[in-house]
N, C-alpha and C. Protein backbone atom coordinates (compact mmCIF):
# COMPACT_ATOMS: atom_id res chain seq x y z
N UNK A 1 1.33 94.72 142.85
CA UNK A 1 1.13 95.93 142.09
C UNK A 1 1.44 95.68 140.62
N UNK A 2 0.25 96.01 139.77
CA UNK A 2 0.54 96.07 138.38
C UNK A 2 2.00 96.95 137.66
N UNK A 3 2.91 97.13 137.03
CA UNK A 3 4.02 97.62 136.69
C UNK A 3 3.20 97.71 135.02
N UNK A 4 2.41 99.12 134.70
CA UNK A 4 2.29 99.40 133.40
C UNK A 4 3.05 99.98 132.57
N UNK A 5 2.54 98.93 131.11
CA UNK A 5 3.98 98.78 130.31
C UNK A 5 3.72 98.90 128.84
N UNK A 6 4.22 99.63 128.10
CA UNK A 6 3.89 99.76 126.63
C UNK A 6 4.10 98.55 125.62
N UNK A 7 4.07 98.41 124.44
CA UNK A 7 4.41 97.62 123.13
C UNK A 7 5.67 98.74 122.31
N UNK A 8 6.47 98.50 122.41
CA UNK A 8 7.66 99.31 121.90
C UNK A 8 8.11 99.01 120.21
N UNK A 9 8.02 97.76 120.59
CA UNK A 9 8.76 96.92 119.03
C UNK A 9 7.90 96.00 119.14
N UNK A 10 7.19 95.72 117.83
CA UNK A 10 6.87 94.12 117.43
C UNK A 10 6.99 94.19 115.87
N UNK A 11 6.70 91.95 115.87
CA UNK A 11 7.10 91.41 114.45
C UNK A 11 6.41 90.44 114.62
N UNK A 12 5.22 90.01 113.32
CA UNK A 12 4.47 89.21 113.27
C UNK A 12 5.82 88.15 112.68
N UNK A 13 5.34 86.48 113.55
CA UNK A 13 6.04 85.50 112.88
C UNK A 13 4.72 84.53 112.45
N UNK A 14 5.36 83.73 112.26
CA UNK A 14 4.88 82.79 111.20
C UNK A 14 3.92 81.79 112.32
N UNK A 15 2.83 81.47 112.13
CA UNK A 15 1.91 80.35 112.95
C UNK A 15 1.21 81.19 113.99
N UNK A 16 0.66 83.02 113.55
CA UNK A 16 0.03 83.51 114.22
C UNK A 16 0.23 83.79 115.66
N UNK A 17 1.85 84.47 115.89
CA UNK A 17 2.62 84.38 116.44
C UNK A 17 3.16 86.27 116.56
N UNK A 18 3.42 86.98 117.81
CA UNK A 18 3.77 88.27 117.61
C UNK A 18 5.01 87.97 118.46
N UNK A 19 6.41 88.57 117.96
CA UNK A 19 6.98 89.18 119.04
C UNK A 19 7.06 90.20 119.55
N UNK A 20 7.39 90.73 120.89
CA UNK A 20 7.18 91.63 121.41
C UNK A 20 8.00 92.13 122.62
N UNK A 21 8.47 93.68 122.27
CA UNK A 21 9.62 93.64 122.89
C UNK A 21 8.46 95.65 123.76
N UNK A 22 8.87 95.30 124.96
CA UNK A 22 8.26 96.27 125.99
C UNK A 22 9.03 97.42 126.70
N UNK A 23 8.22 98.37 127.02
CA UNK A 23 9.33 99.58 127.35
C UNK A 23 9.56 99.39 128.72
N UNK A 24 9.81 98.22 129.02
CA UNK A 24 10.41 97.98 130.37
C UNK A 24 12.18 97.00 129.71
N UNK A 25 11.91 96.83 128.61
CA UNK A 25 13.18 95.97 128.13
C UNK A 25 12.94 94.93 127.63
N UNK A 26 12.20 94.05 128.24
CA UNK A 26 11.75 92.65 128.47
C UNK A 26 11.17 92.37 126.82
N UNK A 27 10.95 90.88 126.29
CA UNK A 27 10.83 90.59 124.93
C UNK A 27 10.20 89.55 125.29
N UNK A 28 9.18 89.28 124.39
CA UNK A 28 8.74 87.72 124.56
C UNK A 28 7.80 87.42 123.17
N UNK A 29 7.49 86.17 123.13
CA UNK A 29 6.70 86.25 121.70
C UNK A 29 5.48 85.06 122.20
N UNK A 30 3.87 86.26 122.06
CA UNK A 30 2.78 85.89 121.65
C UNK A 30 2.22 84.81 120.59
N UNK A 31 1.50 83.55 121.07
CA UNK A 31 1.09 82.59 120.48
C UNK A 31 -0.76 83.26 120.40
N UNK A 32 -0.76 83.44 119.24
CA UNK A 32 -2.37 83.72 119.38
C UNK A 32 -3.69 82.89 118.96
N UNK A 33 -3.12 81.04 118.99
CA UNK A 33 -3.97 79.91 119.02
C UNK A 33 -5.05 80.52 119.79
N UNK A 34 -5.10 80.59 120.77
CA UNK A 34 -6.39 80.28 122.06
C UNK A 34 -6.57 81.79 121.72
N UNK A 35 -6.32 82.53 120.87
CA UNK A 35 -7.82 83.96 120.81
C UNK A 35 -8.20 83.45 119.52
N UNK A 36 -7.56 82.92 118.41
CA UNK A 36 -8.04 82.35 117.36
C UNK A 36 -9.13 81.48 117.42
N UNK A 37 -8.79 80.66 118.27
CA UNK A 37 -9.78 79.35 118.88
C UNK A 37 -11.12 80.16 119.31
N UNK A 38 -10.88 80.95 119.94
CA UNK A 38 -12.68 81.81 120.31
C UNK A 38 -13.26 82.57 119.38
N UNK A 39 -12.31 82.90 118.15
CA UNK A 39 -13.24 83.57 117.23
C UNK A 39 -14.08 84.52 117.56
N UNK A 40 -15.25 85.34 117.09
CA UNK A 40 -15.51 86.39 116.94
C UNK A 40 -15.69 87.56 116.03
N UNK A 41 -16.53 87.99 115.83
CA UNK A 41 -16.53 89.39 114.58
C UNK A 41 -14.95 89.85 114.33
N UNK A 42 -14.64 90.09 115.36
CA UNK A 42 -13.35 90.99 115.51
C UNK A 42 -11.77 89.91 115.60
N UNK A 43 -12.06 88.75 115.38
CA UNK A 43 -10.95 88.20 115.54
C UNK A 43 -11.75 87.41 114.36
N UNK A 44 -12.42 87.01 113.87
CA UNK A 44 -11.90 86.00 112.54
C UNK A 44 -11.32 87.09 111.11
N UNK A 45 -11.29 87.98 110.85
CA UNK A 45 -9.97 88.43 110.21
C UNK A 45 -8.75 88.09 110.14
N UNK A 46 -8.50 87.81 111.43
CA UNK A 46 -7.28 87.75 111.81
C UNK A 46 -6.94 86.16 112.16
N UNK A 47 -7.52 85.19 111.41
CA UNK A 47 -7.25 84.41 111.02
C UNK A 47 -6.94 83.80 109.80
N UNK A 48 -6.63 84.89 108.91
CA UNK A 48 -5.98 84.98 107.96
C UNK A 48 -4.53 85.17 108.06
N UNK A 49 -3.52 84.66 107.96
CA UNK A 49 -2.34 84.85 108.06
C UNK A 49 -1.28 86.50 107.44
N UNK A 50 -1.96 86.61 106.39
CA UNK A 50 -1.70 87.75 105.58
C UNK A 50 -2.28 88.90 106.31
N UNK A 51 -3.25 89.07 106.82
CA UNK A 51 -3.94 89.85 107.54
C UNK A 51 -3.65 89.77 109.05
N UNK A 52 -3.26 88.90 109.53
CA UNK A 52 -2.35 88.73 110.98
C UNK A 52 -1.38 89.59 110.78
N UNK A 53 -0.18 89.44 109.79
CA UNK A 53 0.78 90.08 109.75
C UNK A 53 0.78 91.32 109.15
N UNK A 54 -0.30 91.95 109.18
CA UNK A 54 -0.68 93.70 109.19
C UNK A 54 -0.32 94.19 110.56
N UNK A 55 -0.23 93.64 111.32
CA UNK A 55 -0.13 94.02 113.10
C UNK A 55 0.89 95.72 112.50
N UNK A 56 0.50 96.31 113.61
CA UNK A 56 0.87 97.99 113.76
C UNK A 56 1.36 97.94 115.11
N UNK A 57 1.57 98.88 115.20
CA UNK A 57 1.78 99.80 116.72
C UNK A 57 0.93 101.00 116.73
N UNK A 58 -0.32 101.09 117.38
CA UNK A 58 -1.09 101.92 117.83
C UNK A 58 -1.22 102.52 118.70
N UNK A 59 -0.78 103.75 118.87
CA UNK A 59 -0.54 104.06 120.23
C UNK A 59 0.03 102.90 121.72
N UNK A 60 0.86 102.84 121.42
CA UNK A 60 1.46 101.72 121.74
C UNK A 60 1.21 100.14 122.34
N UNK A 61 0.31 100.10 121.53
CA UNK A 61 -0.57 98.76 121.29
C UNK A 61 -0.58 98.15 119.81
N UNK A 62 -0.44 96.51 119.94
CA UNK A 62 -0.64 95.89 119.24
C UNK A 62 -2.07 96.29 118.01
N UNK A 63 -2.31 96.93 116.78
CA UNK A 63 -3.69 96.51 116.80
C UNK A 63 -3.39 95.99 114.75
N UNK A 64 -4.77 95.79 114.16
CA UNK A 64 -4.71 95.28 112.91
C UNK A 64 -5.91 96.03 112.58
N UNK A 65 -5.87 96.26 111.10
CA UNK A 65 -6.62 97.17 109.73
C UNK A 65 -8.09 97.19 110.47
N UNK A 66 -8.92 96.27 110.88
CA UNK A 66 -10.30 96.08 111.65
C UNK A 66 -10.53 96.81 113.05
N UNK A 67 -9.37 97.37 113.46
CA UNK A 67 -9.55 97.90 114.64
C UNK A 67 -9.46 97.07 116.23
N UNK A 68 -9.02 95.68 116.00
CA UNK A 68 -8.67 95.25 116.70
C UNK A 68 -7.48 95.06 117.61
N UNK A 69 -7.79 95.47 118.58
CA UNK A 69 -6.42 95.61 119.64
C UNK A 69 -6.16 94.78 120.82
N UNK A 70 -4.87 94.79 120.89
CA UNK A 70 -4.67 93.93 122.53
C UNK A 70 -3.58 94.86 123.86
N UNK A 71 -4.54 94.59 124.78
CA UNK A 71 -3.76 95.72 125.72
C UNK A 71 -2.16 95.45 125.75
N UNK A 72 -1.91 95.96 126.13
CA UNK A 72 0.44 95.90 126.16
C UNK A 72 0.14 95.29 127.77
N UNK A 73 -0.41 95.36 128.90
CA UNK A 73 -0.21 95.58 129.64
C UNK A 73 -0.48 94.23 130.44
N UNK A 74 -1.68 93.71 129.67
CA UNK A 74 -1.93 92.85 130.03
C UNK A 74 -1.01 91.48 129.30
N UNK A 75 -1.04 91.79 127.68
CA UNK A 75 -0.22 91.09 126.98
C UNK A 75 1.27 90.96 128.00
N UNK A 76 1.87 91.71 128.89
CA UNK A 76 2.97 91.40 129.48
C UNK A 76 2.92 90.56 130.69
N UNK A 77 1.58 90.63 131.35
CA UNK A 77 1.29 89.89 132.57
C UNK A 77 0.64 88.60 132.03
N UNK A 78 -0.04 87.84 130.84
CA UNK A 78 -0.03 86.99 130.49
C UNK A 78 1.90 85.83 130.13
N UNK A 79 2.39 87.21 129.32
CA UNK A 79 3.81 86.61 129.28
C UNK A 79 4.60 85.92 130.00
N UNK A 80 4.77 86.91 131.26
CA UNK A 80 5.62 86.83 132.64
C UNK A 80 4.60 85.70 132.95
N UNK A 81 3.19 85.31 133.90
CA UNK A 81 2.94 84.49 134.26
C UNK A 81 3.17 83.13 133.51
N UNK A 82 3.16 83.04 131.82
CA UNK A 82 4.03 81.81 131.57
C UNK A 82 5.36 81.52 131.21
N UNK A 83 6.25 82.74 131.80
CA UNK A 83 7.39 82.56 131.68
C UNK A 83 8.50 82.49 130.62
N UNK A 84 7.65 83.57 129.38
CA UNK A 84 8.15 83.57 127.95
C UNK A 84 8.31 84.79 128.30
N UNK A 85 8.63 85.77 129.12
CA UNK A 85 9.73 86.80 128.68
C UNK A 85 11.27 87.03 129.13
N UNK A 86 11.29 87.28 128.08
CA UNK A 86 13.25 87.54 128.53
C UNK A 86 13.26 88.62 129.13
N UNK A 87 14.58 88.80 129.88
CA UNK A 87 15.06 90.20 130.87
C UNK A 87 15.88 90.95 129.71
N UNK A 88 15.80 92.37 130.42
CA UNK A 88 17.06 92.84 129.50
C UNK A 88 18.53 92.89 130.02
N UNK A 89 19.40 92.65 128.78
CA UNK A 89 20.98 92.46 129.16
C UNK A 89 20.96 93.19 130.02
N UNK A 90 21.59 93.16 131.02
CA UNK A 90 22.75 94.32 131.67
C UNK A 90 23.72 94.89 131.22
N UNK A 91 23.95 96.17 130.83
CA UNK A 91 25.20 96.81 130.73
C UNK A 91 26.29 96.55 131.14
N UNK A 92 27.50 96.05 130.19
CA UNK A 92 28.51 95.93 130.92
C UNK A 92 29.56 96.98 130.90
């Protein structure tokens, strides 16, 4: 079963790179080589570095000035399957 999940907090880093922290807790940070690599109308903008780091929160999605967006939901099931997200602390 899918567990759908928002974009809560993010921060563009450096090498076309998002972190991203989800309203389940969990944090992990997006490498966006391999969508860069496929290019496209809608993604060569955003191979500009300066223009990468326009990233918003859109209705709680990732998106940039062109209207380009990336689902939260899926962005978290890419994460988890390679094992770049963190859990959240436990309360002590």
């Amino acid at each position: 079963m899918i567990d759908f999940v928002d974009v809560v907090a993010l921060k563009p880093l450096p090498g076309f790179r998002l972190w991203l922290r989800f309203s389940n807790g969990r944090e992990g940070i997006r490498d966006f080589a391999d969508i860069l690599a496929e290019g496209g109308e809608m993604i060569e903008p955003l191979k500009d570095e300066a223009f990468f780091g326009r990233v918003v929160l859109h209705h709680t999605v990732p998106a940039w000035p062109n209207g380009y967006e990336i689902d939260a939901t899926n962005l978290h099931l890419e994460l988890e399957e390679a094992g770049l997200l963190t859990s959240p602390v436990a309360a002590e």
